[in-house]
N, C-alpha and C. Protein backbone atom coordinates (compact mmCIF):
# COMPACT_ATOMS: atom_id res chain seq x y z
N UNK A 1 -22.80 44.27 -36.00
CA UNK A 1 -22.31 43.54 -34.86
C UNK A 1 -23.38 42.51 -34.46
N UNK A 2 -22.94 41.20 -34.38
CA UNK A 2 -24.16 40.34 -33.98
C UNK A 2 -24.02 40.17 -32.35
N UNK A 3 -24.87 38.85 -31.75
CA UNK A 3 -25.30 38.97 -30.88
C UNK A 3 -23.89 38.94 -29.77
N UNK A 4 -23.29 37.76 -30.15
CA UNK A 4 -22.10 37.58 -29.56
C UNK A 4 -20.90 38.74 -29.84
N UNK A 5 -20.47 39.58 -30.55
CA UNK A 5 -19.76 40.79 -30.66
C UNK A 5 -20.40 41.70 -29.79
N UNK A 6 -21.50 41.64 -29.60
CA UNK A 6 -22.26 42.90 -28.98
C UNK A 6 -22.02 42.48 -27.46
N UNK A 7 -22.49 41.06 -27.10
CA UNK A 7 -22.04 41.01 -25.45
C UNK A 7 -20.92 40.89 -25.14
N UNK A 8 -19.90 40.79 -26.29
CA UNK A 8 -18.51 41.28 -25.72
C UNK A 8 -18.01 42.66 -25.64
N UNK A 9 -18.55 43.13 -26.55
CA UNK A 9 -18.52 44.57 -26.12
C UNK A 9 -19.00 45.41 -24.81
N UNK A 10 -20.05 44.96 -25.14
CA UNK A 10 -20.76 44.97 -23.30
C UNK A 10 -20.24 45.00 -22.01
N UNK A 11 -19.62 43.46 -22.61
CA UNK A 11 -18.50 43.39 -21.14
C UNK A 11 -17.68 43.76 -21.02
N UNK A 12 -16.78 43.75 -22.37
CA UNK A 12 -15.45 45.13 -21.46
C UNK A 12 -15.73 46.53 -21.49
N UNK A 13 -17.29 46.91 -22.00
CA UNK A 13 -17.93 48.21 -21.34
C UNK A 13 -18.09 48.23 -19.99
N UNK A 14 -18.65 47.29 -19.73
CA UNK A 14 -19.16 47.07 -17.96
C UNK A 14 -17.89 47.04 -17.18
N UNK A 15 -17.03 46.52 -17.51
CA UNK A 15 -16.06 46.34 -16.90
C UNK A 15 -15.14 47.81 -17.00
N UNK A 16 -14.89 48.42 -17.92
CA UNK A 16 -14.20 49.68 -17.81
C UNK A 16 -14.70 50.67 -17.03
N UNK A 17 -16.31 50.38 -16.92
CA UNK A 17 -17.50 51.00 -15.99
C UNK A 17 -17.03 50.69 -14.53
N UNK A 18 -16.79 49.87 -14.04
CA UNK A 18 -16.42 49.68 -13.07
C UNK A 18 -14.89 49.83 -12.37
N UNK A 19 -14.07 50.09 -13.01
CA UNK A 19 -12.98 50.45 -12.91
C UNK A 19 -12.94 51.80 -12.83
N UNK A 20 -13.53 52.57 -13.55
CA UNK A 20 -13.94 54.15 -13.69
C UNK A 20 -14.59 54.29 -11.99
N UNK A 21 -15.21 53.56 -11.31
CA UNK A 21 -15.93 53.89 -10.45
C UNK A 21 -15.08 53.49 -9.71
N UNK A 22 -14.12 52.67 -9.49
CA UNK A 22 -13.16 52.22 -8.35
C UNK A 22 -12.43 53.87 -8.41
N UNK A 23 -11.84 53.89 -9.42
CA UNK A 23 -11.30 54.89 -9.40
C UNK A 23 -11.89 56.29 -8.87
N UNK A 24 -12.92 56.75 -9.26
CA UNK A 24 -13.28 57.83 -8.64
C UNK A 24 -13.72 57.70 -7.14
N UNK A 25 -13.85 55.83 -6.38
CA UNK A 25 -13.91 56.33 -5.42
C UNK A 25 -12.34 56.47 -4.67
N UNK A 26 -11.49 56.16 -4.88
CA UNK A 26 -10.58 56.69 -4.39
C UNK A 26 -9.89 58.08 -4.38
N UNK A 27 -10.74 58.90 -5.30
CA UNK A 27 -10.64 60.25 -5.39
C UNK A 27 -11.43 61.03 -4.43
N UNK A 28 -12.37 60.37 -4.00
CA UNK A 28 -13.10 61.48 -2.89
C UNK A 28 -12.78 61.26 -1.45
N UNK A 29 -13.14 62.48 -0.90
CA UNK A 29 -13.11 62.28 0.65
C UNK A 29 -12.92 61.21 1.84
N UNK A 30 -12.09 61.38 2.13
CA UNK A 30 -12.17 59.81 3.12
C UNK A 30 -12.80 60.29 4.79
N UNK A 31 -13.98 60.99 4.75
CA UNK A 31 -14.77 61.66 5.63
C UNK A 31 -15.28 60.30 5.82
N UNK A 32 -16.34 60.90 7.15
CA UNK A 32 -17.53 59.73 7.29
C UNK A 32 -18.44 59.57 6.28
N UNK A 33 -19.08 60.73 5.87
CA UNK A 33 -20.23 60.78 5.29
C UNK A 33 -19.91 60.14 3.84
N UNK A 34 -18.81 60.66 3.20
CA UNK A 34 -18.23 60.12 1.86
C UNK A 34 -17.79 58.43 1.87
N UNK A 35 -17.67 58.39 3.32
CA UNK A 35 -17.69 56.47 3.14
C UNK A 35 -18.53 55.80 2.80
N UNK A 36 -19.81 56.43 3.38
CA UNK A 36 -20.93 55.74 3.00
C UNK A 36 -21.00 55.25 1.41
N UNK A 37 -20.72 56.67 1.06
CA UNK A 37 -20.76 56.76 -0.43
C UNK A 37 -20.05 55.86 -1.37
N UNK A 38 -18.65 55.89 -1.14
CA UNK A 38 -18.10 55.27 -1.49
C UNK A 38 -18.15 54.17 -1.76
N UNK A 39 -18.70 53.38 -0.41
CA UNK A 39 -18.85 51.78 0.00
C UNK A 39 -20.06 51.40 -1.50
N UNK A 40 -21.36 52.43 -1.08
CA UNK A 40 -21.90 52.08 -1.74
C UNK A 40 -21.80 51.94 -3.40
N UNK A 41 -21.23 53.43 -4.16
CA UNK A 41 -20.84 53.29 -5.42
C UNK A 41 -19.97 52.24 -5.84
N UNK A 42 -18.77 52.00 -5.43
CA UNK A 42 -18.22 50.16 -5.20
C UNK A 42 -19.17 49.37 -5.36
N UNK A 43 -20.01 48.91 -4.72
CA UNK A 43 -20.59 48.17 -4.95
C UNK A 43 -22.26 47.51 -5.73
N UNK A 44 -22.53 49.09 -5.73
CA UNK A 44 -23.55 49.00 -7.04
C UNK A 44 -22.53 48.91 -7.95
N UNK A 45 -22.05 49.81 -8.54
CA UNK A 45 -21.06 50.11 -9.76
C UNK A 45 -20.41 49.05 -10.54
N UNK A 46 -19.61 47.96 -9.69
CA UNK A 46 -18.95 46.96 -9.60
C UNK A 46 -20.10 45.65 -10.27
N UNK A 47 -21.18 45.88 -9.60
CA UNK A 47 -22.42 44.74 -9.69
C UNK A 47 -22.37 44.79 -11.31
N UNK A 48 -22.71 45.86 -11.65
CA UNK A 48 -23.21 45.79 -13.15
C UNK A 48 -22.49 44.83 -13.93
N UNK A 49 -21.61 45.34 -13.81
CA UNK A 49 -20.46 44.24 -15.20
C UNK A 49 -20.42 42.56 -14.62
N UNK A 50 -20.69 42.27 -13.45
CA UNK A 50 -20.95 41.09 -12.96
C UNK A 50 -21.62 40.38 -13.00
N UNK A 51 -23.20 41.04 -13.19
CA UNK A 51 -24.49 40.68 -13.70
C UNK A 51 -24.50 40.14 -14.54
N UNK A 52 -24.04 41.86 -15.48
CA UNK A 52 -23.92 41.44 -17.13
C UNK A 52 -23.31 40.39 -17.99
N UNK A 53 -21.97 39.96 -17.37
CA UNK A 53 -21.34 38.59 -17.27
C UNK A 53 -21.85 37.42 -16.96
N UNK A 54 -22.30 37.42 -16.24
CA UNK A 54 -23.25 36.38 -15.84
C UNK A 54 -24.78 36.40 -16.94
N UNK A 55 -25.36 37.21 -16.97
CA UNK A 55 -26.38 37.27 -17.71
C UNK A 55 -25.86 36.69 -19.64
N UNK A 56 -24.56 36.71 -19.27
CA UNK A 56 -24.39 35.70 -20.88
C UNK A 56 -23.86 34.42 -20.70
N UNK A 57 -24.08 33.73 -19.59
CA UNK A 57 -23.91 32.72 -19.57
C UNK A 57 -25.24 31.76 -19.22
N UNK A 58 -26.35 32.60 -19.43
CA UNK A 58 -27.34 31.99 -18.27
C UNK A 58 -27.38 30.74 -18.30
N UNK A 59 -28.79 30.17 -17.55
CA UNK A 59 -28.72 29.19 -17.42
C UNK A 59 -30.13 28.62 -18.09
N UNK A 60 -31.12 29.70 -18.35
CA UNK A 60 -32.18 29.88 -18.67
C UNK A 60 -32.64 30.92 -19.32
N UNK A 61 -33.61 31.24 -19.96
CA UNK A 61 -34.21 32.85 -20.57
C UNK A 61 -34.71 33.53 -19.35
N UNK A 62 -35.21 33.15 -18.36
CA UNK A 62 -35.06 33.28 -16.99
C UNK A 62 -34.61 34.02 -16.60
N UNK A 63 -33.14 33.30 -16.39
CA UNK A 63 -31.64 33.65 -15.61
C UNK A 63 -31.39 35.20 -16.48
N UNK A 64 -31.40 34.42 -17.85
CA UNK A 64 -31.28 36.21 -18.34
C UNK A 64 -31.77 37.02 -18.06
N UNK A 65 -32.91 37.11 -18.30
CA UNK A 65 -34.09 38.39 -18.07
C UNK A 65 -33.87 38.92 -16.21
N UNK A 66 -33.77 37.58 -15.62
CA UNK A 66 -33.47 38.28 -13.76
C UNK A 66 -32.13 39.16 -14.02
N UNK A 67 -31.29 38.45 -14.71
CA UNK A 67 -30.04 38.90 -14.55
C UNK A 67 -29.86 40.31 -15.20
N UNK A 68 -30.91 40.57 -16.61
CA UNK A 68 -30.27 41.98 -17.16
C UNK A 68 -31.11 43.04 -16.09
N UNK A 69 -32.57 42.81 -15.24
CA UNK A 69 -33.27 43.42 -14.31
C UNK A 69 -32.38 43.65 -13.54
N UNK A 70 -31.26 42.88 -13.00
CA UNK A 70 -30.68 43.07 -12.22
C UNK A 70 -29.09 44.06 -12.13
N UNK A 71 -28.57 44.26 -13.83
CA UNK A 71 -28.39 45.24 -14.07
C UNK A 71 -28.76 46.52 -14.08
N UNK A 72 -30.12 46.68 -14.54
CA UNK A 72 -31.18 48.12 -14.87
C UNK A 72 -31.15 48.40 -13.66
N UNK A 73 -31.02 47.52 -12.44
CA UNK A 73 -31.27 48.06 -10.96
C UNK A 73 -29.92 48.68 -10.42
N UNK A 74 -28.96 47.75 -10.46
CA UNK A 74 -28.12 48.44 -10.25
C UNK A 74 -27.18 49.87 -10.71
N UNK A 75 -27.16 49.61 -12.19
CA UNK A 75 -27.01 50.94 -12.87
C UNK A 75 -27.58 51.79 -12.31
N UNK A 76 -28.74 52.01 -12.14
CA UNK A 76 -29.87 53.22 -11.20
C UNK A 76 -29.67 53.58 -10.10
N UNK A 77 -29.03 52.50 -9.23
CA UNK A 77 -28.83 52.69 -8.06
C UNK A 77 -27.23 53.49 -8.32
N UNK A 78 -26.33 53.21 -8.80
CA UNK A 78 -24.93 53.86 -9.20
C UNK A 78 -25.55 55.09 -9.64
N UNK A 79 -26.71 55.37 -10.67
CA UNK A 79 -26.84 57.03 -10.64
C UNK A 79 -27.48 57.87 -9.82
N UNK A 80 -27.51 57.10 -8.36
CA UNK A 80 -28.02 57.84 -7.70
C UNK A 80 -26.66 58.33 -6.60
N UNK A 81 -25.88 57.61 -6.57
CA UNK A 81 -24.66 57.50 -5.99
C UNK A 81 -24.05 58.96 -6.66
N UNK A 82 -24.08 58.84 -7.98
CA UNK A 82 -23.51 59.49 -8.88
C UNK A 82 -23.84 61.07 -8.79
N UNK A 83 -25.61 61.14 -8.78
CA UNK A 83 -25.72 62.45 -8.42
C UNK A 83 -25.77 63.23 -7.14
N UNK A 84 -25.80 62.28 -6.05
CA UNK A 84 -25.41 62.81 -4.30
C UNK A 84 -23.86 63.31 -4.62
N UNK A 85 -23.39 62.84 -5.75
CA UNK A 85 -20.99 63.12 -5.57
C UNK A 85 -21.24 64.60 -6.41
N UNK A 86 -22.47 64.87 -7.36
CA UNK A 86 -22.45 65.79 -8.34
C UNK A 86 -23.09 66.69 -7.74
N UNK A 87 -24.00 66.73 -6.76
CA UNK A 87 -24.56 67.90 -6.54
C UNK A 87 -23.76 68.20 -4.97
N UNK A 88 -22.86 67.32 -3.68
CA UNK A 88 -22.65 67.76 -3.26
C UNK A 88 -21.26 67.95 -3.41
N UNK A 89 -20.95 67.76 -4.41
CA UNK A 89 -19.33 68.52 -4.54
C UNK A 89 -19.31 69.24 -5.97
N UNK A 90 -19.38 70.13 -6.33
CA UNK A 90 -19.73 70.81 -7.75
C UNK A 90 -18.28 70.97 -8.81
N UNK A 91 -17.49 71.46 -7.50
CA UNK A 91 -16.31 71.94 -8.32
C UNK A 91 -15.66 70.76 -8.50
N UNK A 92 -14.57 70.53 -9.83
CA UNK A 92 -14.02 69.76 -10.34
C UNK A 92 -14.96 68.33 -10.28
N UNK A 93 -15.30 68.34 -10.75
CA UNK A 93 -16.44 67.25 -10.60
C UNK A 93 -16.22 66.37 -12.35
N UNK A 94 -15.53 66.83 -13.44
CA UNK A 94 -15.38 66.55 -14.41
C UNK A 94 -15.24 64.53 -14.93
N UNK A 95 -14.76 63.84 -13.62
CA UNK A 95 -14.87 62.84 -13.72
C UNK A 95 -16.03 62.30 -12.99
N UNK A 96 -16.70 62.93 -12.28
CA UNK A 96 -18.13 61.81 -12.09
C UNK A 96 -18.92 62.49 -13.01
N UNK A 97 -19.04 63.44 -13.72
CA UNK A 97 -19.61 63.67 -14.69
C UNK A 97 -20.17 62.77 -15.58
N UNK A 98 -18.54 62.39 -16.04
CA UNK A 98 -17.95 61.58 -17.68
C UNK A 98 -19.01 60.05 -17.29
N UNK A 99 -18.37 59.63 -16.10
CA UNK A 99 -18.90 58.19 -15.25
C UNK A 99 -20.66 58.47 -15.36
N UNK A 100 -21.12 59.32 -14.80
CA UNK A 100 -22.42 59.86 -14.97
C UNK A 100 -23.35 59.39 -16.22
N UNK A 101 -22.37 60.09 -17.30
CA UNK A 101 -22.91 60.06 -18.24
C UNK A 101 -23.14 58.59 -19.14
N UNK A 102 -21.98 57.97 -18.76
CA UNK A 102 -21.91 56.76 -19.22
C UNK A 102 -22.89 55.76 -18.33
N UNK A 103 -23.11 56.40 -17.17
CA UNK A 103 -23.99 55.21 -16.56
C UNK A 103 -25.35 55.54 -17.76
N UNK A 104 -25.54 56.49 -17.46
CA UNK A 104 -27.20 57.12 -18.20
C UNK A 104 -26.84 56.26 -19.61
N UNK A 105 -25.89 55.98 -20.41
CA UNK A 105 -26.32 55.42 -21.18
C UNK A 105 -26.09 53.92 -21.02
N UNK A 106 -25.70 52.91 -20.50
CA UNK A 106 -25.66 51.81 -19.37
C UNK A 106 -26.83 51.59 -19.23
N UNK A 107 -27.73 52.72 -18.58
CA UNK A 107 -28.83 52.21 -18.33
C UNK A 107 -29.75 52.39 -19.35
N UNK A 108 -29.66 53.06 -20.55
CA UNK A 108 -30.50 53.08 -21.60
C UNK A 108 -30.52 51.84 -22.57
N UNK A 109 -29.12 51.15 -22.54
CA UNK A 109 -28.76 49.88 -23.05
C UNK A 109 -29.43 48.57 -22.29
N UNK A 110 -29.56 48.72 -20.82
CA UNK A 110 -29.89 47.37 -20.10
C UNK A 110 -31.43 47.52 -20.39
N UNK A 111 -32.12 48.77 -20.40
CA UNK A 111 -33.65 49.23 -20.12
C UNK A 111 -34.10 48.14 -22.13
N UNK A 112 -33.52 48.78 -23.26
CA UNK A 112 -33.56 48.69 -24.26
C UNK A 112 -33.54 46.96 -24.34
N UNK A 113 -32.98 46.17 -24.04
CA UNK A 113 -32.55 44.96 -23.82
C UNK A 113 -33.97 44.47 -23.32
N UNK A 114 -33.96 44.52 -22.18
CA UNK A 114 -35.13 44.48 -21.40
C UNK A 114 -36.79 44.36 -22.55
N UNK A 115 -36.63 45.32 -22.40
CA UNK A 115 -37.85 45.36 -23.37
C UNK A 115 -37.83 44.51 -24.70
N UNK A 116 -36.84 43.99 -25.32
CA UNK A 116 -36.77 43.22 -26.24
C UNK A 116 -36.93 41.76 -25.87
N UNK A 117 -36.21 41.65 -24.69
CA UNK A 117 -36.60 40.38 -24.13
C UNK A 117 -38.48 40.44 -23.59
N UNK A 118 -38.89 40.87 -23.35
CA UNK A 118 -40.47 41.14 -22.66
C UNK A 118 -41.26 41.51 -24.33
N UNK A 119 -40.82 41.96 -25.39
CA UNK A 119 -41.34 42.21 -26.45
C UNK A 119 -42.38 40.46 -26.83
């Protein structure tokens, strides 16, 4: 897969990533405390594939490198979202799991990137 197959892949990764996360937040609690949550996983979650989109259009090597940082951040910030939904709701938890898991590797892909660009 070359460079251009690979950031298309990317993006309708990121993007299914974020749809996965719309979705599970409409699965949880519509409490106070779970709003927070919510609001926030939306909108880290959402960021990524937006970034990442953007980060193939840049405008500069720059623009890229801010822009995939700015993925690695957000991904991180979504697994933190991710494990406040996993540790305080245990049972049936099978879909923030799956989402979980895929962030962890999300973020092993933006981190990997990263370093190639800084190589």
């Amino acid at each position: 897969m070359d460079n251009k197959q690979f950031g298309e892949y990317l993006e309708k990764r990121t993007k299914n990533f974020a749809l996965s996360i719309i979705n599970l937040s409409m699965s949880l609690p519509s409490n106070i405390e779970f709003s927070v949550i919510k609001k926030q996983i939306v909108k880290s979650g959402t960021s990524i594939g937006a970034n990442y989109r953007e980060a193939n259009t840049p405008r500069s090597k720059a623009d890229f490198k801010n822009r995939i940082s700015i993925c690695r951040s957000e991904t991180n910030e979504t697994i933190y979202w991710l494990e406040l939904i996993l540790e305080s709701r245990p049972a049936n938890n099978q879909q923030a799991a799956e989402i979980y898991a895929e962030a962890r590797q999300l973020l092993a892909i933006f981190t990997s990137i990263a370093h190639k660009i800084n190589a």
